[in-house]
N, C-alpha and C. Protein backbone atom coordinates (compact mmCIF):
# COMPACT_ATOMS: atom_id res chain seq x y z
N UNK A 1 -11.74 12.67 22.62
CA UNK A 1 -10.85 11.65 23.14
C UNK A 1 -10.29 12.10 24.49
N UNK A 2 -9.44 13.59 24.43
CA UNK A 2 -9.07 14.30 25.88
C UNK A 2 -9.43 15.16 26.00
N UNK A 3 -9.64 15.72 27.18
CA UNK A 3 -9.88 17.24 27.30
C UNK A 3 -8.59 17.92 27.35
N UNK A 4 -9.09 18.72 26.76
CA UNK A 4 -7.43 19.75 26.53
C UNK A 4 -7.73 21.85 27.35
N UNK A 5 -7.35 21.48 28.01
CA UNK A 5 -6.72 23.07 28.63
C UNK A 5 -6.08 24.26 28.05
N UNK A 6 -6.62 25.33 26.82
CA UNK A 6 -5.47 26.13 26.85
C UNK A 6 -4.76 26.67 27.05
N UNK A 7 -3.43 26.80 26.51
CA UNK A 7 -2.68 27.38 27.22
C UNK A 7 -1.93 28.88 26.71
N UNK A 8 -2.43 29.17 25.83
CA UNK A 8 -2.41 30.53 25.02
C UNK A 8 -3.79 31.25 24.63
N UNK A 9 -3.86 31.83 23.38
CA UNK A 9 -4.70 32.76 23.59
C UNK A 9 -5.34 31.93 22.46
N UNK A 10 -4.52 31.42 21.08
CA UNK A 10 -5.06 31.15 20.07
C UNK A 10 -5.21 29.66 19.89
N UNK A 11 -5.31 29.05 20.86
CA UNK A 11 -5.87 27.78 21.88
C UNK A 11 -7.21 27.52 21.88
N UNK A 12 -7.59 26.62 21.62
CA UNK A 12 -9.21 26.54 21.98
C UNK A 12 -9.44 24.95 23.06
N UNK A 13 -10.50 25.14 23.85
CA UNK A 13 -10.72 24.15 25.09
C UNK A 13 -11.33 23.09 23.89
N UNK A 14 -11.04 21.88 24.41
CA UNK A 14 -11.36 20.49 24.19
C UNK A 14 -12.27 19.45 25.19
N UNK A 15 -12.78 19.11 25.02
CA UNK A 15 -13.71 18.42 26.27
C UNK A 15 -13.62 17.23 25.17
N UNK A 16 -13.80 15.97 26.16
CA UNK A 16 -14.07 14.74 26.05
C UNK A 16 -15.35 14.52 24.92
N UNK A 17 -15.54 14.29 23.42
CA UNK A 17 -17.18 14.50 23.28
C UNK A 17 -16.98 15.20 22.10
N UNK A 18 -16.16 16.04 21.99
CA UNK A 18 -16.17 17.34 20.94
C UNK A 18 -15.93 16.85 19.52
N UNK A 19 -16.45 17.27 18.44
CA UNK A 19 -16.50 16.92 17.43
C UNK A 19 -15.62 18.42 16.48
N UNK A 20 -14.64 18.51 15.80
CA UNK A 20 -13.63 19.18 15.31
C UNK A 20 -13.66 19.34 13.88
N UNK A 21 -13.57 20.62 13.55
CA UNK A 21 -13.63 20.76 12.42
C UNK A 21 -12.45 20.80 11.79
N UNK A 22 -11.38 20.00 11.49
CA UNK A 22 -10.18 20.70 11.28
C UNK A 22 -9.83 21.19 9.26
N UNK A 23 -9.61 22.58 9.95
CA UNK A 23 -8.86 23.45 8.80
C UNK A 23 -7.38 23.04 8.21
N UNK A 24 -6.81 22.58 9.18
CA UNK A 24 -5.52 22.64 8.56
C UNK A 24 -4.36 21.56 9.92
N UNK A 25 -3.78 20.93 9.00
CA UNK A 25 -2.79 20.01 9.94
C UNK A 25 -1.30 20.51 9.47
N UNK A 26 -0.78 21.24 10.94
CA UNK A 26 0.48 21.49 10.79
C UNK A 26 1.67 20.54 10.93
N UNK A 27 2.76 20.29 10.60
CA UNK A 27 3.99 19.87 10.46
C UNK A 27 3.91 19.58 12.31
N UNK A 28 3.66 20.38 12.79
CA UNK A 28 4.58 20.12 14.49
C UNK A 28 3.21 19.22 15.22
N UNK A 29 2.26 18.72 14.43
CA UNK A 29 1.78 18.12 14.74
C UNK A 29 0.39 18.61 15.79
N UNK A 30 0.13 20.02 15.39
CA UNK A 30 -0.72 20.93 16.31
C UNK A 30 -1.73 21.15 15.32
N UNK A 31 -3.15 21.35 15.72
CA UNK A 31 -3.87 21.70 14.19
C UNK A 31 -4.63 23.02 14.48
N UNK A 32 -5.45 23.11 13.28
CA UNK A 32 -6.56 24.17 13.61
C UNK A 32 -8.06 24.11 13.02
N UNK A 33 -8.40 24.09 13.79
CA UNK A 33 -10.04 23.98 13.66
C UNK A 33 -10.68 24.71 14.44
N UNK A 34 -12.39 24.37 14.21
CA UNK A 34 -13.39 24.96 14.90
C UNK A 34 -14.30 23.90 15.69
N UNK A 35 -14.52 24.16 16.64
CA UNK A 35 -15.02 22.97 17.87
C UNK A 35 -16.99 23.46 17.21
N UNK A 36 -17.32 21.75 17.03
CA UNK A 36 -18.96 22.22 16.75
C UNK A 36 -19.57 22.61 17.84
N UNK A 37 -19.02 21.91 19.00
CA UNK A 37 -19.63 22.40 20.49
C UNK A 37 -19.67 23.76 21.08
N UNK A 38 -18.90 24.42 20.87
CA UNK A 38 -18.43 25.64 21.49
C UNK A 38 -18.62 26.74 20.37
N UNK A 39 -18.09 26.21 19.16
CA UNK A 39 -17.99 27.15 18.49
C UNK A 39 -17.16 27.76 18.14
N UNK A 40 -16.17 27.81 19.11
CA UNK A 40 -14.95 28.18 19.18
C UNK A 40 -13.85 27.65 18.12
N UNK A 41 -13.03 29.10 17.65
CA UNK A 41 -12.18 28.13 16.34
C UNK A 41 -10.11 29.05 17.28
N UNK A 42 -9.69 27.81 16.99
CA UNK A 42 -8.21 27.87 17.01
C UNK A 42 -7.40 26.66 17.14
N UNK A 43 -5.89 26.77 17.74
CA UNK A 43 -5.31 25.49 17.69
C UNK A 43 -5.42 25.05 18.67
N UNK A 44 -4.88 23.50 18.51
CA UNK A 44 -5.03 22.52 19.33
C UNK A 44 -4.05 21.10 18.97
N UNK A 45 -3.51 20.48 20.22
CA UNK A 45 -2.74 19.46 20.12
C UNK A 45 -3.22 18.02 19.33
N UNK A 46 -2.98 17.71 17.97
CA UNK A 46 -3.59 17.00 17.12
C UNK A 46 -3.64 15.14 17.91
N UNK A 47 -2.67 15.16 18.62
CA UNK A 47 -3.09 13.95 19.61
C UNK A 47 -4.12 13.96 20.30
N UNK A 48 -5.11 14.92 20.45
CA UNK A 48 -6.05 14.83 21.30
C UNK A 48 -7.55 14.27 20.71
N UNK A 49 -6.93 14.07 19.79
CA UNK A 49 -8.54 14.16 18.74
C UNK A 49 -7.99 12.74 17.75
N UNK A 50 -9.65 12.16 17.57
CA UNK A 50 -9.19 10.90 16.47
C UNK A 50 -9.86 11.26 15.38
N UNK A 51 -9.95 10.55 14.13
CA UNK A 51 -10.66 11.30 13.04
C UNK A 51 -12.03 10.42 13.11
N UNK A 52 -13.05 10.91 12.85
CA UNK A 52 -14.20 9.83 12.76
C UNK A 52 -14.34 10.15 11.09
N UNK A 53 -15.23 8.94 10.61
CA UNK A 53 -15.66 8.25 9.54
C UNK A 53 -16.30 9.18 8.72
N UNK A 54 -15.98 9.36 7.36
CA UNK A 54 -16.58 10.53 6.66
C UNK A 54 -18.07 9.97 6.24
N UNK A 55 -18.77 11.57 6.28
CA UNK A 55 -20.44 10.92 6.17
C UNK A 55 -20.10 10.55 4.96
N UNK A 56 -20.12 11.23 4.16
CA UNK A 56 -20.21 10.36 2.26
C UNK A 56 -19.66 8.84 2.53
N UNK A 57 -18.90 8.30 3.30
CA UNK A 57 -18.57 6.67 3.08
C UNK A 57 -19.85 5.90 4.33
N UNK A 58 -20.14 6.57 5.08
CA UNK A 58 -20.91 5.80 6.00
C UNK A 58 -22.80 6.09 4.53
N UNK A 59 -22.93 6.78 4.01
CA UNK A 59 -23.82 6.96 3.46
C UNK A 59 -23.88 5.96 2.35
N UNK A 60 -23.03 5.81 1.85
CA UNK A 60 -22.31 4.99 0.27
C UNK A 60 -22.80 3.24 1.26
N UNK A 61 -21.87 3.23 2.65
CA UNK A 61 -22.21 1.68 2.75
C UNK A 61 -23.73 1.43 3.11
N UNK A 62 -24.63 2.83 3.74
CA UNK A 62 -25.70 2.39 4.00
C UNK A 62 -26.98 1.77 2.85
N UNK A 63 -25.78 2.56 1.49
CA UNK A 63 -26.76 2.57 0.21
C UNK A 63 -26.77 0.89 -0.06
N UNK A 64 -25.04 0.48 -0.23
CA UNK A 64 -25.14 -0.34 -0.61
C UNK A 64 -25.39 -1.49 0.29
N UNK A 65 -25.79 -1.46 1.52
CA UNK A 65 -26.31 -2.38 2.18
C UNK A 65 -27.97 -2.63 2.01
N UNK A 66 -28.51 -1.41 1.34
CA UNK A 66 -30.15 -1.41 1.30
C UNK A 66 -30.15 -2.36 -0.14
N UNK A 67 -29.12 -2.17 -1.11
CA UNK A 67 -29.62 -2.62 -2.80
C UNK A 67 -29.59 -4.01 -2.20
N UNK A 68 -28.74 -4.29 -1.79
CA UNK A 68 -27.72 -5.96 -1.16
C UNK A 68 -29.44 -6.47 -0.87
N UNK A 69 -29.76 -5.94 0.30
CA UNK A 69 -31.28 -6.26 1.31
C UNK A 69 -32.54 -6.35 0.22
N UNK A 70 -32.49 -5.52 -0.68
CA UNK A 70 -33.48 -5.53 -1.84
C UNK A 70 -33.98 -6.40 -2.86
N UNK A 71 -32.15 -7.06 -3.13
CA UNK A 71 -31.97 -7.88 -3.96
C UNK A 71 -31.95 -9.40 -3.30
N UNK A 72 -32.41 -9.48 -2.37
CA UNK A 72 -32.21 -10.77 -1.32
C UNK A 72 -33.69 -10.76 -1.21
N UNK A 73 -34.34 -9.57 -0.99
CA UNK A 73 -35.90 -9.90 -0.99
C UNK A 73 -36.47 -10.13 -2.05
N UNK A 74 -36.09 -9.73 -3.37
CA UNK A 74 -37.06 -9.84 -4.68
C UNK A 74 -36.80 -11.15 -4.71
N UNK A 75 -35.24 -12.05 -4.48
CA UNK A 75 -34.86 -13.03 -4.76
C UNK A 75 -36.14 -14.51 -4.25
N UNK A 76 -35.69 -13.60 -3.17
CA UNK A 76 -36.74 -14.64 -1.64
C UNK A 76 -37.68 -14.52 -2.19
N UNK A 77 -38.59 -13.28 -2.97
CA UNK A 77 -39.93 -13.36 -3.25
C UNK A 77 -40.39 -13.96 -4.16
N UNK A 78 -39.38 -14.35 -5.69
CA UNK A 78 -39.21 -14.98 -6.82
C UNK A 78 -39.92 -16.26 -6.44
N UNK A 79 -38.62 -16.55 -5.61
CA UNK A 79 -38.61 -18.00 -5.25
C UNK A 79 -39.77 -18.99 -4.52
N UNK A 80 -40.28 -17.96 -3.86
CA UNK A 80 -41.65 -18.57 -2.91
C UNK A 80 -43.04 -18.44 -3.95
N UNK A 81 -42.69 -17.60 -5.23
CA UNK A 81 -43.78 -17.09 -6.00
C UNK A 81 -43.64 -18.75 -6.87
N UNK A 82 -42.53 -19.41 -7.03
CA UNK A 82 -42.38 -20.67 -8.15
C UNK A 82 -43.14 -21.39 -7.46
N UNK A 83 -42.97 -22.18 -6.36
CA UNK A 83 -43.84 -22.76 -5.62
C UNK A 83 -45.10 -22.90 -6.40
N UNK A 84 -45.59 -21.69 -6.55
CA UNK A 84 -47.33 -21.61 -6.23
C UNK A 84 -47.40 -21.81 -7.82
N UNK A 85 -46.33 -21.61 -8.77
CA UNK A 85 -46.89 -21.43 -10.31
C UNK A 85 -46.51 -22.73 -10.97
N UNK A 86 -47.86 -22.85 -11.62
CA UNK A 86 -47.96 -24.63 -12.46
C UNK A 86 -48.06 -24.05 -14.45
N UNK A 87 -47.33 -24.66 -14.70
CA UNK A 87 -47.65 -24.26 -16.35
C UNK A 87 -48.75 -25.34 -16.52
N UNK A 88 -49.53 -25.05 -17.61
CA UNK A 88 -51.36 -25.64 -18.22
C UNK A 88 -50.50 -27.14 -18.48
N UNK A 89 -49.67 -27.64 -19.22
CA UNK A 89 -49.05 -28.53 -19.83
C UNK A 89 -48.74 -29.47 -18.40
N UNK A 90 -48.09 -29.48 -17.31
CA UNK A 90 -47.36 -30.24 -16.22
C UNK A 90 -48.71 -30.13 -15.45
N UNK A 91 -49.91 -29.35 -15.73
CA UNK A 91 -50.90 -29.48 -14.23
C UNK A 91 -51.72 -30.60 -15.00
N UNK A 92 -51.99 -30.71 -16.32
CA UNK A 92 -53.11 -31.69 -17.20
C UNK A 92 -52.28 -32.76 -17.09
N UNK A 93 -51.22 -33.21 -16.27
CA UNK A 93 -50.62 -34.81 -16.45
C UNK A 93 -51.12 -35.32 -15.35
């Protein structure tokens, strides 16, 4: 979200981009993590960073968007399959 400058020792740099591992959220509103970019682990001003979307829920909606898509095609396929099917009894009239 910002780039952040440290300004101590147990500080770690922030760039625009960075993806955060955070360990622990303190009271004064400062946290601590490990930057995936850098590598680098310490604190940092918790305003600088937003939280992104946990994989397990982006995974869960991708699931249930595939059953949703699945069940819309067997449906669609049902349906175009009646069309074509005559019972012996309704085709001899």
């Amino acid at each position: 979200m910002y780039d952040y400058t440290p300004r101590n020792d147990d500080e770690m740099c922030l760039r625009d981009g960075d993806v955060v591992e955070v360990m622990e959220q303190c009271d004064d509103g400062w946290f601590v993590g490990l930057n995936q970019r850098s590598k680098q682990f310490g604190t940092f001003p918790g305003n600088y960073v937003d939280k992104l979307w946990s994989v397990s829920w982006i995974h869960f909606t991708f699931i249930v968007l595939f059953v949703i898509i699945c069940h819309v095609l067997l449906i669609f396929k049902l349906s175009s399959n009646n069309e074509k099917l005559y019972s012996t009894s309704e085709w001899q009239r």
